[in-house]
PDB file of N, CA and C in Angstrom:
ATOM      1  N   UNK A   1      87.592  98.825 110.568  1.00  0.00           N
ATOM      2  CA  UNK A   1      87.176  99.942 109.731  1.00  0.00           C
ATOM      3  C   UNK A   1      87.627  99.773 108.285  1.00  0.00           C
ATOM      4  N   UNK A   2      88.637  98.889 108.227  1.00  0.00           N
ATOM      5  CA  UNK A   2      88.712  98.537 106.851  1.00  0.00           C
ATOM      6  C   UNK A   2      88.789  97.087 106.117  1.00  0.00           C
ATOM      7  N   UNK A   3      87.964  96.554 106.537  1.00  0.00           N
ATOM      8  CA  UNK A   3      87.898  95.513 105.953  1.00  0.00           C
ATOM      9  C   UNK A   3      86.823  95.593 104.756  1.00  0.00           C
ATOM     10  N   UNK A   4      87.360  95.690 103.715  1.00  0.00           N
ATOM     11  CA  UNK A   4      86.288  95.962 102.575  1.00  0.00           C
ATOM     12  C   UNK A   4      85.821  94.393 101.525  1.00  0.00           C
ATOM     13  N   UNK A   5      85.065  94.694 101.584  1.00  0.00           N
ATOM     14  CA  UNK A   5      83.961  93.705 100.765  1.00  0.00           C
ATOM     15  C   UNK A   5      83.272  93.637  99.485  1.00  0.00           C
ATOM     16  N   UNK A   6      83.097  92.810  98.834  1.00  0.00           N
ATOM     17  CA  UNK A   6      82.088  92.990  97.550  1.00  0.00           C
ATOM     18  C   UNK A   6      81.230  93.251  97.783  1.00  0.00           C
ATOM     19  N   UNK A   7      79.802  93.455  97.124  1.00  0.00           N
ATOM     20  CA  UNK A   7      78.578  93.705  97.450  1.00  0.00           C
ATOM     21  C   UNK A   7      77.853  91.589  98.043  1.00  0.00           C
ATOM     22  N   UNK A   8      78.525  91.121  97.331  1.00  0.00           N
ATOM     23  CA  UNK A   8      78.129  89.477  97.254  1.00  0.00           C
ATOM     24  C   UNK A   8      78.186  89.120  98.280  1.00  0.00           C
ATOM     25  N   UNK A   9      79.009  89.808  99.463  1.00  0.00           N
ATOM     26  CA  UNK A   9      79.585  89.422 100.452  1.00  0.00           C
ATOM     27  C   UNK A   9      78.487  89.621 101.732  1.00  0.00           C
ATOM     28  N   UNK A  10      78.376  90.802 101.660  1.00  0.00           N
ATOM     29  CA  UNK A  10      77.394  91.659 102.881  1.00  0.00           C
ATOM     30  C   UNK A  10      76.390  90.307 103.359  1.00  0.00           C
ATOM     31  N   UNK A  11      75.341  90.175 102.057  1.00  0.00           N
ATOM     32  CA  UNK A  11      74.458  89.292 102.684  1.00  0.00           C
ATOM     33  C   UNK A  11      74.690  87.732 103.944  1.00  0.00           C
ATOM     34  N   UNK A  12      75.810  87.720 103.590  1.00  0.00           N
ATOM     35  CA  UNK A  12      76.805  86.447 104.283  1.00  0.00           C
ATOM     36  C   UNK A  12      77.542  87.080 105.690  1.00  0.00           C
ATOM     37  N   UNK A  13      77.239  88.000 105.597  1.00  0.00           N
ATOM     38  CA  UNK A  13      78.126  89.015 107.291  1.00  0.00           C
ATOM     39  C   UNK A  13      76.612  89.308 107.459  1.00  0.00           C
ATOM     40  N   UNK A  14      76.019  90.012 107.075  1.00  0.00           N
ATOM     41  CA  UNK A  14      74.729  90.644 107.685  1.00  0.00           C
ATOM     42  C   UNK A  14      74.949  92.507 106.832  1.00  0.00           C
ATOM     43  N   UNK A  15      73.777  93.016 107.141  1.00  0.00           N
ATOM     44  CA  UNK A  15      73.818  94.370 106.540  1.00  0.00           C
ATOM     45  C   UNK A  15      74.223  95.308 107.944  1.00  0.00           C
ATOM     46  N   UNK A  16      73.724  94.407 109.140  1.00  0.00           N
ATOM     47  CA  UNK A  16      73.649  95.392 110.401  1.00  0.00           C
ATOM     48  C   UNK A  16      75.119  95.737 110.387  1.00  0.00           C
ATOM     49  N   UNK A  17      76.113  94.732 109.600  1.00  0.00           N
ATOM     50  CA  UNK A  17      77.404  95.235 110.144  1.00  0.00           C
ATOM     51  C   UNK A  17      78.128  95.943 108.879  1.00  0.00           C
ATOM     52  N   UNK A  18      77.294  96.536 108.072  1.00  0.00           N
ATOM     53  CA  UNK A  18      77.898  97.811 107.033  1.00  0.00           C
ATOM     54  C   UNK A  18      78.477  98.943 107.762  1.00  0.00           C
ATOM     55  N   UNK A  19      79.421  99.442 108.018  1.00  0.00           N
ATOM     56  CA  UNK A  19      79.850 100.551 108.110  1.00  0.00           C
ATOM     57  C   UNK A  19      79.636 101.707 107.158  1.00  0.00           C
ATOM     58  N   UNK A  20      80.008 101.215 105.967  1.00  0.00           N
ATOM     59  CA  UNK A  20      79.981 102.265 104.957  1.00  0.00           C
ATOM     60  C   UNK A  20      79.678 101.792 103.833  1.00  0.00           C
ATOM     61  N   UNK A  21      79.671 102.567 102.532  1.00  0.00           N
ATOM     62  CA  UNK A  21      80.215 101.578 101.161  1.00  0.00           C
ATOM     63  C   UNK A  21      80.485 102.746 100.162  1.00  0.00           C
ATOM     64  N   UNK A  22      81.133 102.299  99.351  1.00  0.00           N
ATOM     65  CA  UNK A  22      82.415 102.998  98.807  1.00  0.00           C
ATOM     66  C   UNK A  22      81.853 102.329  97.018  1.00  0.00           C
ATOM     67  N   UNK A  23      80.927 103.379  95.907  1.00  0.00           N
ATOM     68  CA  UNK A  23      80.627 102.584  94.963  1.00  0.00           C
ATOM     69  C   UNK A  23      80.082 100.987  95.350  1.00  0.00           C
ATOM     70  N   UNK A  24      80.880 100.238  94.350  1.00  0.00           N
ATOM     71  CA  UNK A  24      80.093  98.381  94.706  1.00  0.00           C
ATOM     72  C   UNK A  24      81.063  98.291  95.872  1.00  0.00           C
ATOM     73  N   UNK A  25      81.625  98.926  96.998  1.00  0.00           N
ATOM     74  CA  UNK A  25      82.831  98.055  97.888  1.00  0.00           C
ATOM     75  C   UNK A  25      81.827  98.208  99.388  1.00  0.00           C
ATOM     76  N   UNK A  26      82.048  97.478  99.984  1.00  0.00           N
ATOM     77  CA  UNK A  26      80.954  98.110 101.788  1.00  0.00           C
ATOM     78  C   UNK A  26      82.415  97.434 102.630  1.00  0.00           C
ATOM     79  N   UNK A  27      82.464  98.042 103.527  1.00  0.00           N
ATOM     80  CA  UNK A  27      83.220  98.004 104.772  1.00  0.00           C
ATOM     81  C   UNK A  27      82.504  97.593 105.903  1.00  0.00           C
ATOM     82  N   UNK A  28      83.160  96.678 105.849  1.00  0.00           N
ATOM     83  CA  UNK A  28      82.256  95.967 107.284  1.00  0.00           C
ATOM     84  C   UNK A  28      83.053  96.102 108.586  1.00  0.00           C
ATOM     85  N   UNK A  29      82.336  95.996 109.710  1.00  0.00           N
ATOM     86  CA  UNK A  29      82.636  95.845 110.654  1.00  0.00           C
ATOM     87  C   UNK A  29      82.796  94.361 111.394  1.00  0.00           C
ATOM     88  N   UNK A  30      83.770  94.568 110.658  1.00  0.00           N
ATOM     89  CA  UNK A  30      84.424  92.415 111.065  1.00  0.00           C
ATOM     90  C   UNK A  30      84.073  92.139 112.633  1.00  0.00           C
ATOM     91  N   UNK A  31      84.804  92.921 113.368  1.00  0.00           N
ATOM     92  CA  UNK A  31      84.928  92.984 114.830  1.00  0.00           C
ATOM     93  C   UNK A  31      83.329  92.726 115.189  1.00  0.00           C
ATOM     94  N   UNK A  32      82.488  93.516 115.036  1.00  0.00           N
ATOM     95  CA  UNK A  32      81.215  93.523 115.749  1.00  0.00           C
ATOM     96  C   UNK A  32      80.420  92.250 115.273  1.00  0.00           C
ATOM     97  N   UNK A  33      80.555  91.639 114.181  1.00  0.00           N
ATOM     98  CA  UNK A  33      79.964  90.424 113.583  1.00  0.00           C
ATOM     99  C   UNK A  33      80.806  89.343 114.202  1.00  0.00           C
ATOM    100  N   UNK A  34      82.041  89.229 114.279  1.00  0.00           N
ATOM    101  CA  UNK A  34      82.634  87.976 114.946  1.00  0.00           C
ATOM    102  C   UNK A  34      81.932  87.893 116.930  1.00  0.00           C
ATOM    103  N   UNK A  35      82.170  89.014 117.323  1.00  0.00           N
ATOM    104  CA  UNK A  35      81.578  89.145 118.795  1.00  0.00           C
ATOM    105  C   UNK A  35      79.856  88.778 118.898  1.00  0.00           C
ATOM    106  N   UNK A  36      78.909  88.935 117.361  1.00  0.00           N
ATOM    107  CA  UNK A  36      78.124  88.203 117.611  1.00  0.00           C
ATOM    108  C   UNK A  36      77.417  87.227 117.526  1.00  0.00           C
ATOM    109  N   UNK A  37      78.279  86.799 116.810  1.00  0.00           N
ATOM    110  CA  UNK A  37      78.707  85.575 115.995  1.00  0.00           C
ATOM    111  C   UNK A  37      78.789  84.380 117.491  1.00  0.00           C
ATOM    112  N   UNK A  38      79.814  85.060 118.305  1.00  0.00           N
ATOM    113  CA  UNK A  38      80.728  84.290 119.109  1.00  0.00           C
ATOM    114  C   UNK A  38      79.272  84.401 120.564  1.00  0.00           C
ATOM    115  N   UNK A  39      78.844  85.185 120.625  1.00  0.00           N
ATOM    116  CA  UNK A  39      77.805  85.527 121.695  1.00  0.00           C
ATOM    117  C   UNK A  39      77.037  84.879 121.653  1.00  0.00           C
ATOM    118  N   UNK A  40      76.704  84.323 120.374  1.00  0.00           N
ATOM    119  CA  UNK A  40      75.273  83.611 119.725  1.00  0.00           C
ATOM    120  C   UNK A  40      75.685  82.487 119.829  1.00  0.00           C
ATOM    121  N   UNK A  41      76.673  81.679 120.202  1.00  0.00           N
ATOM    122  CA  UNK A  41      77.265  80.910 120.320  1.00  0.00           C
ATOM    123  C   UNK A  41      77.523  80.228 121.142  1.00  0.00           C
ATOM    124  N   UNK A  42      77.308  81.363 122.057  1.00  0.00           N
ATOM    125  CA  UNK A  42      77.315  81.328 123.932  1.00  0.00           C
ATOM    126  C   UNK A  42      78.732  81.746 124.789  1.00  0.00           C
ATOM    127  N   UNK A  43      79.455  82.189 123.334  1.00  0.00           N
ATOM    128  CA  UNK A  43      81.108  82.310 124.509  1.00  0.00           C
ATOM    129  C   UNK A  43      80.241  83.676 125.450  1.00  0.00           C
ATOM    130  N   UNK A  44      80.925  83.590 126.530  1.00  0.00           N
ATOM    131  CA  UNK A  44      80.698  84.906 127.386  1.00  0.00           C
ATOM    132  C   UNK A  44      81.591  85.332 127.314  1.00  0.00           C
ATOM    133  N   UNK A  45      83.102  85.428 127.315  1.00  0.00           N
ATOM    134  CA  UNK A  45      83.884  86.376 127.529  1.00  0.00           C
ATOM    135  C   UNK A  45      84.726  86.418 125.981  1.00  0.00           C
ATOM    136  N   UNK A  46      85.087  87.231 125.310  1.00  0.00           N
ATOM    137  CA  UNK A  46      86.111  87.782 124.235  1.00  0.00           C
ATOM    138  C   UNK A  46      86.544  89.176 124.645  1.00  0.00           C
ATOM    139  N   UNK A  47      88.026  88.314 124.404  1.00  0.00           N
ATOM    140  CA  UNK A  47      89.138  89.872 124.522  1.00  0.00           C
ATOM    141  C   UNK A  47      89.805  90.037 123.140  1.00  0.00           C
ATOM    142  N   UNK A  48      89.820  91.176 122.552  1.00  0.00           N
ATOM    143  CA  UNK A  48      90.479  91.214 121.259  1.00  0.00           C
ATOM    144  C   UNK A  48      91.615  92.668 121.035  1.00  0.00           C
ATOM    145  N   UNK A  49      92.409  92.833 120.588  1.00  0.00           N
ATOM    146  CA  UNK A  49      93.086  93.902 120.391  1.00  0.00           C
ATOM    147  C   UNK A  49      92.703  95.089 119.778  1.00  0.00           C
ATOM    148  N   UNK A  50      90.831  95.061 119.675  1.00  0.00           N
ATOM    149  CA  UNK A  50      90.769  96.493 119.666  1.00  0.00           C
ATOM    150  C   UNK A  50      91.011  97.805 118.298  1.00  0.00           C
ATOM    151  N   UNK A  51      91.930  97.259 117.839  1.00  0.00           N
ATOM    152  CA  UNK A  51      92.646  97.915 116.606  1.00  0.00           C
ATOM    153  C   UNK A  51      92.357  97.290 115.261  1.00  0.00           C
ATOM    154  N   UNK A  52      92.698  98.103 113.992  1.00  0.00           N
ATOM    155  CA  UNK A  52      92.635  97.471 112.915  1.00  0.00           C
ATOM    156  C   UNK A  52      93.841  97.098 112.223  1.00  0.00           C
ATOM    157  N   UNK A  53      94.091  96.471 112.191  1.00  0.00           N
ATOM    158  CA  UNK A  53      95.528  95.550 111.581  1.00  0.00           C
ATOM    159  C   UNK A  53      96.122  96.529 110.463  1.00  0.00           C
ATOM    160  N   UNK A  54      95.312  96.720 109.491  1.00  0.00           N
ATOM    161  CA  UNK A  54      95.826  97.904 108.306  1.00  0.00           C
ATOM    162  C   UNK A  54      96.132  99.325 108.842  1.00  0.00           C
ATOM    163  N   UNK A  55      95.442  99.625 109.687  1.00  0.00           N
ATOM    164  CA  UNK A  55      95.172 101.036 110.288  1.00  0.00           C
ATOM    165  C   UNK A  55      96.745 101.597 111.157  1.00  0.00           C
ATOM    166  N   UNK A  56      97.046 100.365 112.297  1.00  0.00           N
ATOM    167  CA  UNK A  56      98.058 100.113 113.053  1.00  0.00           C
ATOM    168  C   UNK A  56      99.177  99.431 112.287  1.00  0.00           C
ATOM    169  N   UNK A  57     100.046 100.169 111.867  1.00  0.00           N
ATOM    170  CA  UNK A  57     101.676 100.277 111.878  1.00  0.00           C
ATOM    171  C   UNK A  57     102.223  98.697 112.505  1.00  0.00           C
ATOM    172  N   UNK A  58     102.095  98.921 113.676  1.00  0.00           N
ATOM    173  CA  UNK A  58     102.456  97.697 114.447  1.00  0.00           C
ATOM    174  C   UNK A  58     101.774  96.256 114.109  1.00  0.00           C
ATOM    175  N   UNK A  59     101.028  96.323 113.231  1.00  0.00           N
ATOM    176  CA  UNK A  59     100.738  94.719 113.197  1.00  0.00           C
ATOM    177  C   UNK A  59     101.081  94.545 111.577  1.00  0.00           C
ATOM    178  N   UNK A  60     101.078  93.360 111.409  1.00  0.00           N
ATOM    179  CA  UNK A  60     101.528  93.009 110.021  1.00  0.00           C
ATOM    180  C   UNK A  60      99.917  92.799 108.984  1.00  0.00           C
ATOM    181  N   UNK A  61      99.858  93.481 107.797  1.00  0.00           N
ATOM    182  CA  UNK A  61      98.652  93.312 107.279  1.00  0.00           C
ATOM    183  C   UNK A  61      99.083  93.694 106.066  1.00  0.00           C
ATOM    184  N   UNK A  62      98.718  92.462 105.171  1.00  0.00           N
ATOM    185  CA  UNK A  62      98.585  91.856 103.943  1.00  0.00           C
ATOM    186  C   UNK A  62      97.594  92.955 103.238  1.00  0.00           C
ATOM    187  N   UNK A  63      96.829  93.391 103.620  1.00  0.00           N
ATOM    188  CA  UNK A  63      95.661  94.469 102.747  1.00  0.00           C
ATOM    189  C   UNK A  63      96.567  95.704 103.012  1.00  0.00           C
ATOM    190  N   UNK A  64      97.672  95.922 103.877  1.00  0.00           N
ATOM    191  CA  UNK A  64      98.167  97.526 103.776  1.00  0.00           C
ATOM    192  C   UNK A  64      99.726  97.108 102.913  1.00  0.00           C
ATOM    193  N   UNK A  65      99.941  96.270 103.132  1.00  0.00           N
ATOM    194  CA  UNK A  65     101.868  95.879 102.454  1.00  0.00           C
ATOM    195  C   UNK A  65     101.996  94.774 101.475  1.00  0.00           C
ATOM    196  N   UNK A  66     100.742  94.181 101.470  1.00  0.00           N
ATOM    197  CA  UNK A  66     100.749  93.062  99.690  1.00  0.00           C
ATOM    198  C   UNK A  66     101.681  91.852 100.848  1.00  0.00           C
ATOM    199  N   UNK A  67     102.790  92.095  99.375  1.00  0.00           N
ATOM    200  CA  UNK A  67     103.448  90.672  99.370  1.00  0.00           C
ATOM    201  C   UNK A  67     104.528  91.211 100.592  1.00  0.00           C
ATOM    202  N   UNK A  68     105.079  92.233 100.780  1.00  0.00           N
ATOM    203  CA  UNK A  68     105.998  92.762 101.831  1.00  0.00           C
ATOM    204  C   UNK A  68     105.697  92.435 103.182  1.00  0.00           C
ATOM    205  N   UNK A  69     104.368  91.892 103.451  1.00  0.00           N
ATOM    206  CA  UNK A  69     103.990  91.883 104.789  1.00  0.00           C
ATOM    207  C   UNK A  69     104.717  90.933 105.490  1.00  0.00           C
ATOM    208  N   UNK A  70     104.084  90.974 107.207  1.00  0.00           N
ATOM    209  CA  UNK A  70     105.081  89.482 107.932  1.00  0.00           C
ATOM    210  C   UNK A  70     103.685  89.377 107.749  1.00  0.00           C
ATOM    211  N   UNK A  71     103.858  87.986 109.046  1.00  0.00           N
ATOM    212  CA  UNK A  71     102.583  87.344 109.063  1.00  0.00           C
ATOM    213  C   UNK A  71     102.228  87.365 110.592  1.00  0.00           C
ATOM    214  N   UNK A  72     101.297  87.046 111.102  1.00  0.00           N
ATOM    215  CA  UNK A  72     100.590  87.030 111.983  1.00  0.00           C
ATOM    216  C   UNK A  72     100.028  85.580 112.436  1.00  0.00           C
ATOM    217  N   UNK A  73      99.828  85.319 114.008  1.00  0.00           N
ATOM    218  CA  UNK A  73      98.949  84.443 114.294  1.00  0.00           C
ATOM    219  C   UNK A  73      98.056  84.943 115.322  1.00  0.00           C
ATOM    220  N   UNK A  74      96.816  83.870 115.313  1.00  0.00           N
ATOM    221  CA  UNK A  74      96.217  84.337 115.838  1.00  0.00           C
ATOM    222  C   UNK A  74      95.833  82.943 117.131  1.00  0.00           C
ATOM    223  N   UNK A  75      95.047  83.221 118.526  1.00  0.00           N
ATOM    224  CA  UNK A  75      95.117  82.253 119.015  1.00  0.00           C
ATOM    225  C   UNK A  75      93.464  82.140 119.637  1.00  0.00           C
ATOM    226  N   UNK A  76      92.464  81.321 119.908  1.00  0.00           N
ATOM    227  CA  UNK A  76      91.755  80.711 120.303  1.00  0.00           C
ATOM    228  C   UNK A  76      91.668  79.797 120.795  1.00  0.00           C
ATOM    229  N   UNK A  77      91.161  80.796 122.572  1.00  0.00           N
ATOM    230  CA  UNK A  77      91.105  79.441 123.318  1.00  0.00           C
ATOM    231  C   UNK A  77      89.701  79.334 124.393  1.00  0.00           C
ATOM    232  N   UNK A  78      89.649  78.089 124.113  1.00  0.00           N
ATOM    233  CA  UNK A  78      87.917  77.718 124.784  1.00  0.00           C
ATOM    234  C   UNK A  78      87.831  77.151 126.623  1.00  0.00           C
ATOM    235  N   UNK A  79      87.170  77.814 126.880  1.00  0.00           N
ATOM    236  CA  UNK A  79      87.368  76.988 128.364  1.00  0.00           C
ATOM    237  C   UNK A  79      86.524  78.076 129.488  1.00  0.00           C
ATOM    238  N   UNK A  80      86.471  78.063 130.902  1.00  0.00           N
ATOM    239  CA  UNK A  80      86.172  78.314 131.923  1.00  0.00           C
ATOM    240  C   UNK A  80      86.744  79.440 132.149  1.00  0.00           C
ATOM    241  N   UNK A  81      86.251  80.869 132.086  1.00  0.00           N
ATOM    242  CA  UNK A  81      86.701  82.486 132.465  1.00  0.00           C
ATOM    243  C   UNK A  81      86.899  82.330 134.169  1.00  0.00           C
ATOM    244  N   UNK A  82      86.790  81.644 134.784  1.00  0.00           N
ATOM    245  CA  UNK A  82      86.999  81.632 136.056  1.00  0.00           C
ATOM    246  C   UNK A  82      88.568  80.301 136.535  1.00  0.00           C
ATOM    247  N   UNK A  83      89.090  80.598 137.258  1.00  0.00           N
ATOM    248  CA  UNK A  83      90.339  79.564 137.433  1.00  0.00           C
ATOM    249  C   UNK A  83      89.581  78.163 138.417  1.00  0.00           C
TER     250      UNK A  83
END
């Protein structure tokens, strides 16, 4: 919900994933463009945390605390949803 953008940007995410826009700023919906991004792609299964990093307290985010922030990783992994 808050990942905000230039206007330059949108065309390169898509418009379907505008949430809003704020003057020249649009908020995209990162989440729904990476899932179809990743679909189109052929992954079948993505699990993600759901939340927005700035929004949630608990995660560390550079767009809510600047230079104060921690950091974060993130992990991707490819393979067989079945054992």
């Amino acid at each position: 919900c808050c990942f905000e953008v230039g206007a330059e940007v949108v065309p390169q995410i898509g418009e379907a994933f505008v949430d809003r826009r704020v003057g020249e700023k649009a908020f995209m919906n990162l989440r729904q463009a990476v899932h179809a991004q990743l679909k189109a792609a052929g992954v079948a299964v993505i699990d993600d945390v759901g939340e927005c990093t700035k929004c949630h307290a608990e995660y560390h985010s550079f767009r809510r605390d600047a230079a104060e922030s921690g950091r974060m990783i993130a992990v991707i992994r490819a393979g067989r949803a079945d054992p």
